[in-house]
Protein backbone atom coordinates (compact mmCIF):
# COMPACT_ATOMS: atom_id res chain seq x y z
CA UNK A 1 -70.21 -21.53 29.01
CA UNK A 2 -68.76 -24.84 29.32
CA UNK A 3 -66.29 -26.15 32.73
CA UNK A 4 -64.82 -29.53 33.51
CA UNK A 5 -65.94 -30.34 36.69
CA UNK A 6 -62.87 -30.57 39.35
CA UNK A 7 -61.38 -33.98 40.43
CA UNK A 8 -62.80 -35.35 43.93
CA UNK A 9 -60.51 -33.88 46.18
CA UNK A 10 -58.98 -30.98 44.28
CA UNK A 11 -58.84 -28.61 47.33
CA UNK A 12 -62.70 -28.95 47.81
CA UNK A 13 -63.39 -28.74 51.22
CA UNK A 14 -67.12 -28.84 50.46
CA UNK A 15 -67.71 -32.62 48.97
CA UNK A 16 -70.67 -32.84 47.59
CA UNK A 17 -73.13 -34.42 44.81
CA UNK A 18 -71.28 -37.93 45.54
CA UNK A 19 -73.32 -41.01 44.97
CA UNK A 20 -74.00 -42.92 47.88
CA UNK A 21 -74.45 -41.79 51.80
CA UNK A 22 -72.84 -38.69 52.87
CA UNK A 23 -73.20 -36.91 56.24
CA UNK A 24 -73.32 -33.82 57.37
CA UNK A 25 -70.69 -31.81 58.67
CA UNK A 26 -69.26 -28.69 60.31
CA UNK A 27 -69.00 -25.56 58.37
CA UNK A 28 -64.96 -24.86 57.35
CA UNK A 29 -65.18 -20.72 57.56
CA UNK A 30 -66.54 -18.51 59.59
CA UNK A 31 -69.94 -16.08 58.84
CA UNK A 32 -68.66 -12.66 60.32
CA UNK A 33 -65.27 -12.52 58.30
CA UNK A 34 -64.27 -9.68 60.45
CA UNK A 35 -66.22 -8.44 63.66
CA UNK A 36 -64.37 -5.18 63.84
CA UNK A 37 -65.11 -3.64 60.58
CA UNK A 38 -66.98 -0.86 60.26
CA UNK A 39 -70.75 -0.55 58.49
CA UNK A 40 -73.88 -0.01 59.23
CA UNK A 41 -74.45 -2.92 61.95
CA UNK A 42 -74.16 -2.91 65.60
CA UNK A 43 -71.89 -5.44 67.36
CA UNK A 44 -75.06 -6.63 68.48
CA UNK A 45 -76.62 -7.32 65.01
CA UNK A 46 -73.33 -8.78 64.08
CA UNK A 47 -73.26 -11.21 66.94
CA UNK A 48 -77.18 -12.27 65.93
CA UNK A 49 -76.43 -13.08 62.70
CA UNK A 50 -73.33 -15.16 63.33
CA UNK A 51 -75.24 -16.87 65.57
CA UNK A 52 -78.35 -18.11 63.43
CA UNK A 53 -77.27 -16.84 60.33
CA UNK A 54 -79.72 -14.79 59.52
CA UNK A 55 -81.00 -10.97 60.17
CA UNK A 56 -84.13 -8.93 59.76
CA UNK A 57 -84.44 -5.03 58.96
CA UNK A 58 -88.15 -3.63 59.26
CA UNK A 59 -87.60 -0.49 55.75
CA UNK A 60 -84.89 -0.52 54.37
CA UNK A 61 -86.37 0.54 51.13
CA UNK A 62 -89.05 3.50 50.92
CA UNK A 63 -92.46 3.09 49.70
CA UNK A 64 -91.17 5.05 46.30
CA UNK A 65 -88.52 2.50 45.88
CA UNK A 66 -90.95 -0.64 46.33
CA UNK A 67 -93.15 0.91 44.00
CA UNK A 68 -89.97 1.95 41.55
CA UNK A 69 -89.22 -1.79 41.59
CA UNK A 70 -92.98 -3.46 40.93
CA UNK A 71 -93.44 -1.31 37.75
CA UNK A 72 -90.08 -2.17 36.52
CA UNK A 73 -90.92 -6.01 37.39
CA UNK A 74 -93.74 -5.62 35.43
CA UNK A 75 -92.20 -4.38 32.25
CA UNK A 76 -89.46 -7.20 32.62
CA UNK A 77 -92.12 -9.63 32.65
CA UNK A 78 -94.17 -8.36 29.88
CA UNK A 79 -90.73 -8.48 27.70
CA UNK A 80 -91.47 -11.55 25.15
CA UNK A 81 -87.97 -11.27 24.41
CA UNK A 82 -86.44 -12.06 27.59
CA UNK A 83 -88.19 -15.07 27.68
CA UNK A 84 -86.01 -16.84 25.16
CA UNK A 85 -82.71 -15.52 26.93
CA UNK A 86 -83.79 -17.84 29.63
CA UNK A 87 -83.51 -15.16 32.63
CA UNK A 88 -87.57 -15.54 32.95
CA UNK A 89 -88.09 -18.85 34.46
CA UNK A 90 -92.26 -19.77 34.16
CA UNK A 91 -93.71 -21.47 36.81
CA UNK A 92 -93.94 -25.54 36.84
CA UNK A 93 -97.41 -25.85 35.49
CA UNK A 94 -96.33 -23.25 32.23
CA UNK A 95 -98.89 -20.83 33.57
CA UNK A 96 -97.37 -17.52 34.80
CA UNK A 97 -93.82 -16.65 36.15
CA UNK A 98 -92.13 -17.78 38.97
CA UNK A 99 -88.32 -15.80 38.62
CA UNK A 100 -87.04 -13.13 36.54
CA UNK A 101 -82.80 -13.14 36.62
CA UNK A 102 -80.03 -10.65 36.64
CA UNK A 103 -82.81 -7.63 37.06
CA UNK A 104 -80.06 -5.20 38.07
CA UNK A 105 -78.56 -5.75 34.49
CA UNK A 106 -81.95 -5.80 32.79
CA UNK A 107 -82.94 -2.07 34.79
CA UNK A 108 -81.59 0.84 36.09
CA UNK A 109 -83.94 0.89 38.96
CA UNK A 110 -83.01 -2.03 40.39
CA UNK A 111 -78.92 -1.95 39.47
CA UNK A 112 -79.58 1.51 41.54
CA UNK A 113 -80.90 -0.30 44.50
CA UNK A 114 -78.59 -2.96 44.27
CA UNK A 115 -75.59 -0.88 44.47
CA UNK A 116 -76.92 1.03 47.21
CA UNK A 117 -74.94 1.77 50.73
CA UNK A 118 -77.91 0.72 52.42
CA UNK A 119 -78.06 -3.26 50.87
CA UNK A 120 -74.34 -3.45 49.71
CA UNK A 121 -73.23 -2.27 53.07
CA UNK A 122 -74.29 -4.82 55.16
CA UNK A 123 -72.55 -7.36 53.02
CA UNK A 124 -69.43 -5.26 52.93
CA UNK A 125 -69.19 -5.26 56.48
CA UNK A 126 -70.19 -9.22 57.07
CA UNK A 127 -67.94 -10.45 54.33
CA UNK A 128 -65.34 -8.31 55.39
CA UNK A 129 -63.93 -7.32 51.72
CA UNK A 130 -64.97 -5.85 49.19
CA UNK A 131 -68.10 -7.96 47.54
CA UNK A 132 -69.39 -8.16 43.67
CA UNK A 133 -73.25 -9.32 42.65
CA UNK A 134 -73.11 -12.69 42.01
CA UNK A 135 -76.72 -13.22 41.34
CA UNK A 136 -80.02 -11.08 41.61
CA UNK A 137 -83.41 -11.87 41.05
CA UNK A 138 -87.33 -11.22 41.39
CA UNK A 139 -89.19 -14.32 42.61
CA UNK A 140 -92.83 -13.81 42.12
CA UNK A 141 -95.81 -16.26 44.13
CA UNK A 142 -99.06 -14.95 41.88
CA UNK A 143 -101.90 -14.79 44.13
CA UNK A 144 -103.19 -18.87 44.35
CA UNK A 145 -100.68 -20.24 42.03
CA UNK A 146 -97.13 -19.14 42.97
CA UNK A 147 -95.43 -22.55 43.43
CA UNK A 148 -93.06 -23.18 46.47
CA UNK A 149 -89.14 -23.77 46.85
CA UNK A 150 -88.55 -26.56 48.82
CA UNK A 151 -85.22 -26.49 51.84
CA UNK A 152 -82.04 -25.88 50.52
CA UNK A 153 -78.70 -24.41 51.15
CA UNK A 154 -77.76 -22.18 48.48
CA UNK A 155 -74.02 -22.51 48.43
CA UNK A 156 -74.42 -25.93 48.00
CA UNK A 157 -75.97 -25.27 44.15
CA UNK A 158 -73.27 -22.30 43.91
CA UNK A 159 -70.04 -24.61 45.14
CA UNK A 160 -71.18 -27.66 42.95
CA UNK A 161 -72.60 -25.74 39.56
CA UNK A 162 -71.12 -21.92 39.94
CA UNK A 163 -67.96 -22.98 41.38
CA UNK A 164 -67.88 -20.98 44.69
CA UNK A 165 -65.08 -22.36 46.87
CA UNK A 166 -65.88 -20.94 50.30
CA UNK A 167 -69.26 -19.59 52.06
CA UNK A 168 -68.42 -16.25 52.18
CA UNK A 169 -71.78 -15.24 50.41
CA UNK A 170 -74.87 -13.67 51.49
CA UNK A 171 -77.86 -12.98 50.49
CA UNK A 172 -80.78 -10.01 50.96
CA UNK A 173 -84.74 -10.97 50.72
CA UNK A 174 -86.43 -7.92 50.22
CA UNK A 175 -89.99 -7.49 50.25
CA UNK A 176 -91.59 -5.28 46.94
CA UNK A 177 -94.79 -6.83 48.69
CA UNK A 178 -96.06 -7.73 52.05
CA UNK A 179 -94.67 -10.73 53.01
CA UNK A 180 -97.32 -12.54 55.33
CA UNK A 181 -97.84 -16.18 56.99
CA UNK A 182 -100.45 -17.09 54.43
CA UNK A 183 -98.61 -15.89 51.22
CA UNK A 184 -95.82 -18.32 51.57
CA UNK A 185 -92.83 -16.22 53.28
CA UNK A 186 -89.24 -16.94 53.75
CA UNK A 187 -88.93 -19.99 56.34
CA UNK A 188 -84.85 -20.46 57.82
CA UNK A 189 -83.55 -23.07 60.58
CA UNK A 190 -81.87 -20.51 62.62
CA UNK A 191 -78.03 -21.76 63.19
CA UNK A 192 -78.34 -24.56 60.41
CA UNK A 193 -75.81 -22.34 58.88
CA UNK A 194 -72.95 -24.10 60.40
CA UNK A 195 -73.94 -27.24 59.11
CA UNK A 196 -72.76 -27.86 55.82
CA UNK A 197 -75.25 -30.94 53.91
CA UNK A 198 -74.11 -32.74 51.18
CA UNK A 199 -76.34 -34.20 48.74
CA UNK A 200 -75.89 -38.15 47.54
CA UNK A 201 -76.80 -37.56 43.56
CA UNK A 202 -74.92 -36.55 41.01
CA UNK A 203 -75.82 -33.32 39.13
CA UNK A 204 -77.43 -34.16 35.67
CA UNK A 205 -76.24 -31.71 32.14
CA UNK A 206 -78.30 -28.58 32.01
CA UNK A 207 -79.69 -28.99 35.28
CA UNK A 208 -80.71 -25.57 36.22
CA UNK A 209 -83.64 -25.85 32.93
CA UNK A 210 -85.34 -28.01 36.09
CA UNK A 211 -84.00 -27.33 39.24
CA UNK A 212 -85.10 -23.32 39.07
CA UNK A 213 -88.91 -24.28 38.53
CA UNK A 214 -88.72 -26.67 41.16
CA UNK A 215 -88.94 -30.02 39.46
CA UNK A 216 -86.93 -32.82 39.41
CA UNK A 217 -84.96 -32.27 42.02
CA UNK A 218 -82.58 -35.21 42.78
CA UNK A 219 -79.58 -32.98 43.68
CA UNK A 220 -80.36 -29.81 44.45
CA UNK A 221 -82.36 -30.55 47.94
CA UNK A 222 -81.04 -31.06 51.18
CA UNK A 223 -81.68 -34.52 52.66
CA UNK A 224 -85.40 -34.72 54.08
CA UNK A 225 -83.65 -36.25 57.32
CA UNK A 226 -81.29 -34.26 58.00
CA UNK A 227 -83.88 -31.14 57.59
CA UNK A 228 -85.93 -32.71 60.17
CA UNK A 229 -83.34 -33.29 62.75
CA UNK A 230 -81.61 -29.75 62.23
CA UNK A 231 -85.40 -28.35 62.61
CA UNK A 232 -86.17 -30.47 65.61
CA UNK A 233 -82.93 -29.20 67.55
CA UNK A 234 -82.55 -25.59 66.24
CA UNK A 235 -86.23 -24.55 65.47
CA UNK A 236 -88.27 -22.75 62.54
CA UNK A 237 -88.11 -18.91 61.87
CA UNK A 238 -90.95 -17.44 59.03
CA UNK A 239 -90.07 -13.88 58.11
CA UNK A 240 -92.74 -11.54 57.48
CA UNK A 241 -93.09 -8.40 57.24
CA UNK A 242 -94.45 -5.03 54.71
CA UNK A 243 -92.98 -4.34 51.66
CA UNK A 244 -89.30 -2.46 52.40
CA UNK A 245 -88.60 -5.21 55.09
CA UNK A 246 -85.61 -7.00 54.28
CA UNK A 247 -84.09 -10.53 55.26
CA UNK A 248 -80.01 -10.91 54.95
CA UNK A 249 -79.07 -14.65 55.22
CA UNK A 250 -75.90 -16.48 54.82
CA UNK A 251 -75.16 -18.59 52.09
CA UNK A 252 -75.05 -21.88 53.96
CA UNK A 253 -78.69 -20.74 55.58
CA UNK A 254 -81.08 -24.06 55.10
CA UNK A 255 -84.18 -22.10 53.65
CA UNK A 256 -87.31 -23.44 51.84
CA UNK A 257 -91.28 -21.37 51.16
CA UNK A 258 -94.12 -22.92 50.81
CA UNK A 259 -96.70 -22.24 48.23
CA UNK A 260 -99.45 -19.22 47.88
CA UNK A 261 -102.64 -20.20 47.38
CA UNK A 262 -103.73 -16.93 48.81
CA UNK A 263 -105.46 -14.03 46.76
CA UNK A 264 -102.40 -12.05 47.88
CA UNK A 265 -99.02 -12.25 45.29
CA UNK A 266 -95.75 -12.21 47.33
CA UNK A 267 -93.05 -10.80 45.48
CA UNK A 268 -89.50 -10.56 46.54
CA UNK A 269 -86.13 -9.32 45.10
CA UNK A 270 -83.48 -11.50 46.11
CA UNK A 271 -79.80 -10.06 46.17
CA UNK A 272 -76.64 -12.37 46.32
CA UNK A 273 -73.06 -10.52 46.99
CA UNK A 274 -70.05 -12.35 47.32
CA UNK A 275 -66.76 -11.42 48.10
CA UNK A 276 -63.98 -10.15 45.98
CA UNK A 277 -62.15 -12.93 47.51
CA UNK A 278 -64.24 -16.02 47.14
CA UNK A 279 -64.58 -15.46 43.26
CA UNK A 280 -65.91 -18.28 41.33
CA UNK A 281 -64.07 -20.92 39.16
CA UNK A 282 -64.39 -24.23 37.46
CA UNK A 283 -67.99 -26.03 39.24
CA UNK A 284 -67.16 -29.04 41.73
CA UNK A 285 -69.76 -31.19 40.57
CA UNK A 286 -71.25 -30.46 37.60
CA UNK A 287 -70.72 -30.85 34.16
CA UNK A 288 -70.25 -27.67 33.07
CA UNK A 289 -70.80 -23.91 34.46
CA UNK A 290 -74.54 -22.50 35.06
CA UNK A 291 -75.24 -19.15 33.07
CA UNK A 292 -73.74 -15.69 33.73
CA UNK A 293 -77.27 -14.72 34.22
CA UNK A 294 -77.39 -17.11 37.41
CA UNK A 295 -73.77 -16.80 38.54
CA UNK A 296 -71.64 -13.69 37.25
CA UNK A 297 -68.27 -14.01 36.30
CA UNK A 298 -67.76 -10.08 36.68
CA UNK A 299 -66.20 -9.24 39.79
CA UNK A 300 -66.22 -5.67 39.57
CA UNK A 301 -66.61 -4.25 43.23
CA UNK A 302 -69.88 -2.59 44.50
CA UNK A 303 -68.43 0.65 45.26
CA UNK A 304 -68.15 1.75 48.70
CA UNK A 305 -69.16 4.93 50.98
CA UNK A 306 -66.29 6.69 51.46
CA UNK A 307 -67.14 7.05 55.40
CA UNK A 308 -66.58 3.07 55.48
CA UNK A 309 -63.55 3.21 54.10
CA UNK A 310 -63.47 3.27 50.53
């Protein structure tokens, strides 16, 4: 799919991938989009994550449905065909896999899972609209060789190369696997979320071929500096946890894993909803649109329980 990347300016409130210096700055929109709405969270859990942007859930999937999801993992990634639709991404060395994208299209199992009251909810309720699956995905860290993701905000790849306007986006780690402190787990700055950071280089043609295995990464990561002074003043947070735990994370969450070179795989299946409101469009700063299989441009509504409102 080809885009024409917006004129500087052009109602962009989120500048970014601008040569030269830019600073950091305050987030535009909120994270709870409405406090009041009904869901499954307490005012409590609501009030947590709008305050570091982030929120843990100890099962949220049963043992059956981990399981459910590994097998189905392992068929995707013993598909030789998918390889060449570029949804497999292999890890930066060319031995083994590191993602697998759009799994929910690719398998019942997970489109089941994804659509479920239990996951979808949550987003319903913090976005405050209806939402759509804008991305999912299986990252997989093989035992010793699974490569790392270094920090990043998210919605900074999705505004500049998708085209999201707004950080009304979340998204939901959950563990297929146990996710320990020596596997490489999900590391957040708590409350970094409010801080939007832009990066200084422009974003090269085709950029995702490199960016998604980690290499080459002159736009995509957020500046070292700033990292170290949002760490320094707001802290570190590792998530682990057994497989069924579950992470949900705002869009604007500075995030980054380090590497497993443990005898223990960590596999996750990351889930991205976005609201029926903040649809995506034309990219900000890139040359032309990413893949439907890394942003969709389907914005058909995860249904909703009727007992929320549907």
């Amino acid at each position: 799919m080809t885009a024409t990347v917006r004129s500087p300016g052009a109602g962009d409130l989120y500048p970014t991938r601008v040569p030269g210096s830019a600073a950091p700055f305050r987030r535009r929109h909120p994270v709870v989009w409405h406090k009041a709405a009904e869901g499954p969270l307490s005012s409590g859990q609501l009030d947590a994550y709008d305050r570091d942007g982030c929120l843990t859930f100890d099962a949220l999937l049963s043992a059956e449905e981990t399981a459910a999801c590994l097998e189905e993992t392992a068929r995707l990634t013993a598909d030789r065909s998918l390889r060449d639709s570029g949804r497999v991404v292999p890890e930066p060395d060319g031995n083994g896999i590191r993602s697998v994208f759009e799994v929910h299209a690719l398998s019942g199992t997970f489109r089941e899972i994804v659509h479920s009251d239990g996951l979808a909810g949550i987003a319903h309720q913090i976005l405050g609209s209806d939402v759509y699956v804008h991305q999912t995905k299986v990252n997989l860290k093989s035992a010793f060789d699974g490569s790392g993701f270094g920090w990043h905000s998210d919605f900074e790849t999705w505004h500049s190369e998708d085209g999201m306007p707004a950080p009304r986006a979340l998204s939901l780690s959950i563990a297929l696997t146990e996710n320990a402190p020596y596997n490489g787990p999900l590391m957040i700055i708590p409350g970094a979320h409010r801080t939007f950071v832009p990066s200084t280089a422009e974003t090269p043609p085709d950029y995702h071929h490199t960016s998604l295995q980690g290499k080459n990464l002159p736009a995509g990561p957020a500046n070292r500096a700033v990292v170290t002074a949002l760490a320094r003043e707001l802290g570190m947070r590792q998530f682990t946890g057994p497989a069924g735990s579950v992470v949900a994370f705002d869009s604007n969450s500075l995030h980054a894993s380090a590497p497993n070179v443990s005898p223990f795989p960590r596999t996750n299946l990351f889930v991205v909803y976005n609201s029926v409101e903040n649809t995506i469009g034309t990219p900000y700063a890139a040359p032309r649109a990413r893949p439907t299989y890394l942003a969709s441009r389907t914005f058909t509504p995860v249904p909703r329980p009727a007992h929320y409102g549907g």
